[in-house]
PDB file of N, CA and C in Angstrom:
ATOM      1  N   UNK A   1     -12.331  32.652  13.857  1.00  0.00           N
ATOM      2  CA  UNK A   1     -12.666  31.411  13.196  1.00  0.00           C
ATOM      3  C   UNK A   1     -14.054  30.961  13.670  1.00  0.00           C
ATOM      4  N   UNK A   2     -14.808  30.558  12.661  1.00  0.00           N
ATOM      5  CA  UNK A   2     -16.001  30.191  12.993  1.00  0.00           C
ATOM      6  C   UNK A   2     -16.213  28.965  13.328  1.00  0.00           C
ATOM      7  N   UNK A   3     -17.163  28.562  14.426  1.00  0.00           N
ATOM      8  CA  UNK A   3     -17.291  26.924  15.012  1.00  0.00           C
ATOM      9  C   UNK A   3     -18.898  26.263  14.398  1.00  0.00           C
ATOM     10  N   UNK A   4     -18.677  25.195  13.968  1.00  0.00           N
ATOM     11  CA  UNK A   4     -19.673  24.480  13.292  1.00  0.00           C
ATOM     12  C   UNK A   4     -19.954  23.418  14.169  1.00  0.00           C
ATOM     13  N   UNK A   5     -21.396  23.291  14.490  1.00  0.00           N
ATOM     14  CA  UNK A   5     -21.732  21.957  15.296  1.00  0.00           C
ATOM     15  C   UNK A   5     -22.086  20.698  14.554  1.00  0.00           C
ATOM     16  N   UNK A   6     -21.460  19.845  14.926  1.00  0.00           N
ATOM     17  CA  UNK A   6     -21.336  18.893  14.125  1.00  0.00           C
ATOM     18  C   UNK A   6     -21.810  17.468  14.786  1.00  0.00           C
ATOM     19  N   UNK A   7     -21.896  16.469  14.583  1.00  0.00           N
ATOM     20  CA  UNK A   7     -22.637  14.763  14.953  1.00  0.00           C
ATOM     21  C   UNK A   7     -21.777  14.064  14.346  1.00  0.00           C
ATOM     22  N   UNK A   8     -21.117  12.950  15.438  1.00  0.00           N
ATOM     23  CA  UNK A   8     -20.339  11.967  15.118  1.00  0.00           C
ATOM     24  C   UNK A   8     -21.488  10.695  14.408  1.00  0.00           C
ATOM     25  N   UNK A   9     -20.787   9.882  13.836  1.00  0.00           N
ATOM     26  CA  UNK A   9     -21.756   8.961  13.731  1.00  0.00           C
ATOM     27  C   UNK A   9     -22.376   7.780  15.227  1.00  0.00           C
ATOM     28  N   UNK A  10     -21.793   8.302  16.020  1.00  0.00           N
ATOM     29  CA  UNK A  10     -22.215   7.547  17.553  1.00  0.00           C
ATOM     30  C   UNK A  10     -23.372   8.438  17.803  1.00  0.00           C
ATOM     31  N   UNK A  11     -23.507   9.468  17.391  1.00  0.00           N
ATOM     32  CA  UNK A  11     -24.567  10.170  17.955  1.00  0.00           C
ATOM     33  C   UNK A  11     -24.123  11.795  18.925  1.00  0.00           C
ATOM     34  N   UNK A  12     -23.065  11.961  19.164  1.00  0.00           N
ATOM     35  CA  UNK A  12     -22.027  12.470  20.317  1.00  0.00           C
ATOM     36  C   UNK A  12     -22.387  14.324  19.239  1.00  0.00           C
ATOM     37  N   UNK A  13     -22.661  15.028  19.741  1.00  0.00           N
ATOM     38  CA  UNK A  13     -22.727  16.351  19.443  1.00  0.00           C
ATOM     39  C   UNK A  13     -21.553  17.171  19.835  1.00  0.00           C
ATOM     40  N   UNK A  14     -20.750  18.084  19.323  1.00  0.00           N
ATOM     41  CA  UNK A  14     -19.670  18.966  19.634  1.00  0.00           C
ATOM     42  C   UNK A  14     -19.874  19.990  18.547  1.00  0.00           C
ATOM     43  N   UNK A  15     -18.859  20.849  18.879  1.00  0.00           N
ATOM     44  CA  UNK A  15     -18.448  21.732  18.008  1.00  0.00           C
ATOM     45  C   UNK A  15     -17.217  21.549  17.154  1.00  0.00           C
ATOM     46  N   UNK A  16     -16.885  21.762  15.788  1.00  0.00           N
ATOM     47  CA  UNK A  16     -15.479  21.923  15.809  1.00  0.00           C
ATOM     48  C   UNK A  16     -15.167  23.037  15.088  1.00  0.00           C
ATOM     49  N   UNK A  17     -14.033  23.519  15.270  1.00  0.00           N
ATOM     50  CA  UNK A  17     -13.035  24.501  15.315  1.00  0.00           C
ATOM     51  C   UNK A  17     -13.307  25.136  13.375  1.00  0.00           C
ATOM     52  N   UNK A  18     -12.987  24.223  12.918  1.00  0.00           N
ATOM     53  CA  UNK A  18     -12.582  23.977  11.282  1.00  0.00           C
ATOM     54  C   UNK A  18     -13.790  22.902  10.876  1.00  0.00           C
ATOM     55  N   UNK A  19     -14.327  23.190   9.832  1.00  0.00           N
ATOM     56  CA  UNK A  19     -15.403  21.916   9.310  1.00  0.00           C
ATOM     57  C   UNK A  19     -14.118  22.017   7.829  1.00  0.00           C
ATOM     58  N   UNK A  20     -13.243  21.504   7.929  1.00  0.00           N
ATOM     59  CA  UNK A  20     -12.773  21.008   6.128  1.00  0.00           C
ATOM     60  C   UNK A  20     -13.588  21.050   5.043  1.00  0.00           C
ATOM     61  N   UNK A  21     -13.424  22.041   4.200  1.00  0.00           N
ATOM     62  CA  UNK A  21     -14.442  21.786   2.580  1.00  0.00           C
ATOM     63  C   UNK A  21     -15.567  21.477   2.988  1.00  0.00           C
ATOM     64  N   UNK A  22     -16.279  22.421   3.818  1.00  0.00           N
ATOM     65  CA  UNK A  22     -17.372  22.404   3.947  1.00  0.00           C
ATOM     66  C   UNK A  22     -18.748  22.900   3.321  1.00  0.00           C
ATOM     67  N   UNK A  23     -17.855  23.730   1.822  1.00  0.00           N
ATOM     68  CA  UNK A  23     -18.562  24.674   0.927  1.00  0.00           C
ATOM     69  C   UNK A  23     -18.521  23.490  -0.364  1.00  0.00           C
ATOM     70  N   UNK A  24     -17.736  22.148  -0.403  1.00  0.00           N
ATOM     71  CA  UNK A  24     -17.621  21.152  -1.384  1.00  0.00           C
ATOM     72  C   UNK A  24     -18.529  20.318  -1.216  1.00  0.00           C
ATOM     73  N   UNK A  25     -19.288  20.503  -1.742  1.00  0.00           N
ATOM     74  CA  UNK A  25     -21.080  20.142  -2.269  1.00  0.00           C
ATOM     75  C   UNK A  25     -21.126  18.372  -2.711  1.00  0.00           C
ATOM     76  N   UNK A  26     -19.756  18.449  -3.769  1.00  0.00           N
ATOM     77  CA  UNK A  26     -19.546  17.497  -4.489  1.00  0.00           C
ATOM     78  C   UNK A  26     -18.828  16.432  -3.742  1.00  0.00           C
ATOM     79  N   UNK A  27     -18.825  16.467  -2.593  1.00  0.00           N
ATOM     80  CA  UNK A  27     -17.970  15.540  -2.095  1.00  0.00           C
ATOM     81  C   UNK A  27     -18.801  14.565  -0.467  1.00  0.00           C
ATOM     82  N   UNK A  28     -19.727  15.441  -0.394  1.00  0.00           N
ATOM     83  CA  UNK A  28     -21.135  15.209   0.099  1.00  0.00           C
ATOM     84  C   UNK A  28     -20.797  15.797   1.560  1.00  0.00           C
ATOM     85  N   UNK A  29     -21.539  15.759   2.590  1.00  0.00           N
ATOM     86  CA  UNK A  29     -21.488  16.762   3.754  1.00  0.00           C
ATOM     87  C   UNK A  29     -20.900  16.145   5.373  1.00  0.00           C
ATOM     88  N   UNK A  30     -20.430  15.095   4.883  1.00  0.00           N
ATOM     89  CA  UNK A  30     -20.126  14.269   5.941  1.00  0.00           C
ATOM     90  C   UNK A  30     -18.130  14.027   5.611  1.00  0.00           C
ATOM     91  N   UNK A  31     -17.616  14.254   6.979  1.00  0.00           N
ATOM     92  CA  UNK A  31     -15.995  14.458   7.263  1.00  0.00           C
ATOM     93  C   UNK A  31     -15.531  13.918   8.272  1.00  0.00           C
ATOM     94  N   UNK A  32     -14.065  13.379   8.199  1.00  0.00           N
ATOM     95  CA  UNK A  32     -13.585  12.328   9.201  1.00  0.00           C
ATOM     96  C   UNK A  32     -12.830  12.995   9.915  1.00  0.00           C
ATOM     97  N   UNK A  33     -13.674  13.614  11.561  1.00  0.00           N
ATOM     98  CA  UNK A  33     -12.662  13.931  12.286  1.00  0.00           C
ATOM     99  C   UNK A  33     -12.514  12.917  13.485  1.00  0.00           C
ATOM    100  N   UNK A  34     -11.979  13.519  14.596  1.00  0.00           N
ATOM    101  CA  UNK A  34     -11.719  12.957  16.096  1.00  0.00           C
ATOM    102  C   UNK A  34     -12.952  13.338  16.757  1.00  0.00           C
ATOM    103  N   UNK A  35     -13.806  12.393  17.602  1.00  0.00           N
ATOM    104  CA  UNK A  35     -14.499  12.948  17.915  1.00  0.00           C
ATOM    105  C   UNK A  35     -14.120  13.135  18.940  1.00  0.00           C
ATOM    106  N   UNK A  36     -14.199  14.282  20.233  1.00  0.00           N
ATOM    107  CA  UNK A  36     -13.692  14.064  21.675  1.00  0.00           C
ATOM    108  C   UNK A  36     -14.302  13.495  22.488  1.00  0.00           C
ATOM    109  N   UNK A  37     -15.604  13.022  22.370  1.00  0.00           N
ATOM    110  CA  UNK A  37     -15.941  12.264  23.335  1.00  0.00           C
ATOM    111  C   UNK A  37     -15.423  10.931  23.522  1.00  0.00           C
ATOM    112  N   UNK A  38     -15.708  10.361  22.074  1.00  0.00           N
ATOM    113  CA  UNK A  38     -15.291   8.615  22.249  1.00  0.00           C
ATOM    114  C   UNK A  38     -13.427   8.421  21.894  1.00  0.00           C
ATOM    115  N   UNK A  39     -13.027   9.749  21.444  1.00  0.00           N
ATOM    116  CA  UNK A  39     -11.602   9.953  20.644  1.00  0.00           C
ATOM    117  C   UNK A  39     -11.432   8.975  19.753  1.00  0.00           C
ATOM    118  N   UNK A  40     -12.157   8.632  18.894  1.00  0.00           N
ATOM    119  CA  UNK A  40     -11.834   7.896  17.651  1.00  0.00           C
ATOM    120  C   UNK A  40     -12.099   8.838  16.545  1.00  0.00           C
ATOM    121  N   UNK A  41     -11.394   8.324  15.339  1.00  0.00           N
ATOM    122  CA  UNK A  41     -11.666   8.906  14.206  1.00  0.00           C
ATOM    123  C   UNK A  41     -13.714   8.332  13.568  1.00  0.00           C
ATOM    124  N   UNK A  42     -14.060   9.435  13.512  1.00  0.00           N
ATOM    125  CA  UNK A  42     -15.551   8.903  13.266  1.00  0.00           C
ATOM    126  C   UNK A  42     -15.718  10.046  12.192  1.00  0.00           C
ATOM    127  N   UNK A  43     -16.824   9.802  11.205  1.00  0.00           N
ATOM    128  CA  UNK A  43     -17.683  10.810  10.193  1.00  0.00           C
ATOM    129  C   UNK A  43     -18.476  11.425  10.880  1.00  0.00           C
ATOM    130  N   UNK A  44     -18.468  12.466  10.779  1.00  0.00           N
ATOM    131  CA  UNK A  44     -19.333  13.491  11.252  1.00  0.00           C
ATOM    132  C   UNK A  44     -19.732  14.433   9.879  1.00  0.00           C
ATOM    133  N   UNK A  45     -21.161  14.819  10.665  1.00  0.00           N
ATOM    134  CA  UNK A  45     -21.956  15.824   9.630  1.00  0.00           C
ATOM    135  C   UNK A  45     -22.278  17.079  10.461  1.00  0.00           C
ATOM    136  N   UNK A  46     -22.658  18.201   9.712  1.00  0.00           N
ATOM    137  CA  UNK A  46     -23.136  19.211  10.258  1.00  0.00           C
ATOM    138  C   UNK A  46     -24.511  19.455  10.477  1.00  0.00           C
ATOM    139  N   UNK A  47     -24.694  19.929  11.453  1.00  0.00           N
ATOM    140  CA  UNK A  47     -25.730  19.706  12.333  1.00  0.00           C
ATOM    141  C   UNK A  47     -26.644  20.800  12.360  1.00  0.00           C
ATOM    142  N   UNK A  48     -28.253  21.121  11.578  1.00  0.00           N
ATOM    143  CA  UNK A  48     -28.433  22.254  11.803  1.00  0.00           C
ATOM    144  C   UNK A  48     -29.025  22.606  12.891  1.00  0.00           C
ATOM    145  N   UNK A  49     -29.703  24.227  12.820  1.00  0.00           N
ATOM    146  CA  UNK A  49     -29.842  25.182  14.119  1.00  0.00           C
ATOM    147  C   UNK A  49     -31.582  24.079  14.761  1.00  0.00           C
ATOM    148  N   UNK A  50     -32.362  23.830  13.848  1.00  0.00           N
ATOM    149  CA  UNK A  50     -33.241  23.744  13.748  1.00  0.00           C
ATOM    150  C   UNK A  50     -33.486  22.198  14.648  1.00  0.00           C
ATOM    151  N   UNK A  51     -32.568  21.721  14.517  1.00  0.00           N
ATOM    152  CA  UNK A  51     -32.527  19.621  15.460  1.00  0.00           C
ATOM    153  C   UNK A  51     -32.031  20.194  16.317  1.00  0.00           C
ATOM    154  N   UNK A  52     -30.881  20.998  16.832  1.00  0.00           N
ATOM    155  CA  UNK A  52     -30.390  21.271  18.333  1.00  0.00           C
ATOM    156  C   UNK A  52     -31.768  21.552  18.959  1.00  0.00           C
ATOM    157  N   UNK A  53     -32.687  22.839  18.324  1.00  0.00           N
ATOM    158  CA  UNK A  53     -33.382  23.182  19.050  1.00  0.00           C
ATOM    159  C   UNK A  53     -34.499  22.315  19.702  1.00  0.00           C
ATOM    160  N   UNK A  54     -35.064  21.654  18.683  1.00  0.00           N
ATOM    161  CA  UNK A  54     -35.929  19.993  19.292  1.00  0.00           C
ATOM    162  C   UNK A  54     -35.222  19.332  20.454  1.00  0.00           C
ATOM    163  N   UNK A  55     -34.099  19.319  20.556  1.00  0.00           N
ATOM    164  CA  UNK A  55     -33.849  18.177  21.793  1.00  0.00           C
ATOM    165  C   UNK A  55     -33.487  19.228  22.352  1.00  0.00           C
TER     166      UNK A  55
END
């Protein structure tokens, strides 16, 4: 299974396991998981290779 890095809306960077309908274009690119840092349900987006590498 492939891991997608993803951004809570706090700012909090992780990976997760599963990105849900992440190929559904139409539904826009942002998904409500848990984040583990703060453990709330927060929107998160996927995060590309190219912003990890800047910070």
């Amino acid at each position: 299974m492939e891991s997608t890095v993803v951004r809570c809306a706090e700012g909090h960077v992780f990976t997760a396991a599963s990105f849900p309908m992440q190929q559904a274009e139409r539904l826009g690119p942002g998904r409500l998981m848990r984040c583990p840092r703060c453990a709330r349900l927060r929107s998160v987006v996927p995060v590309s290779a190219g912003v990890l590498q800047k910070q």
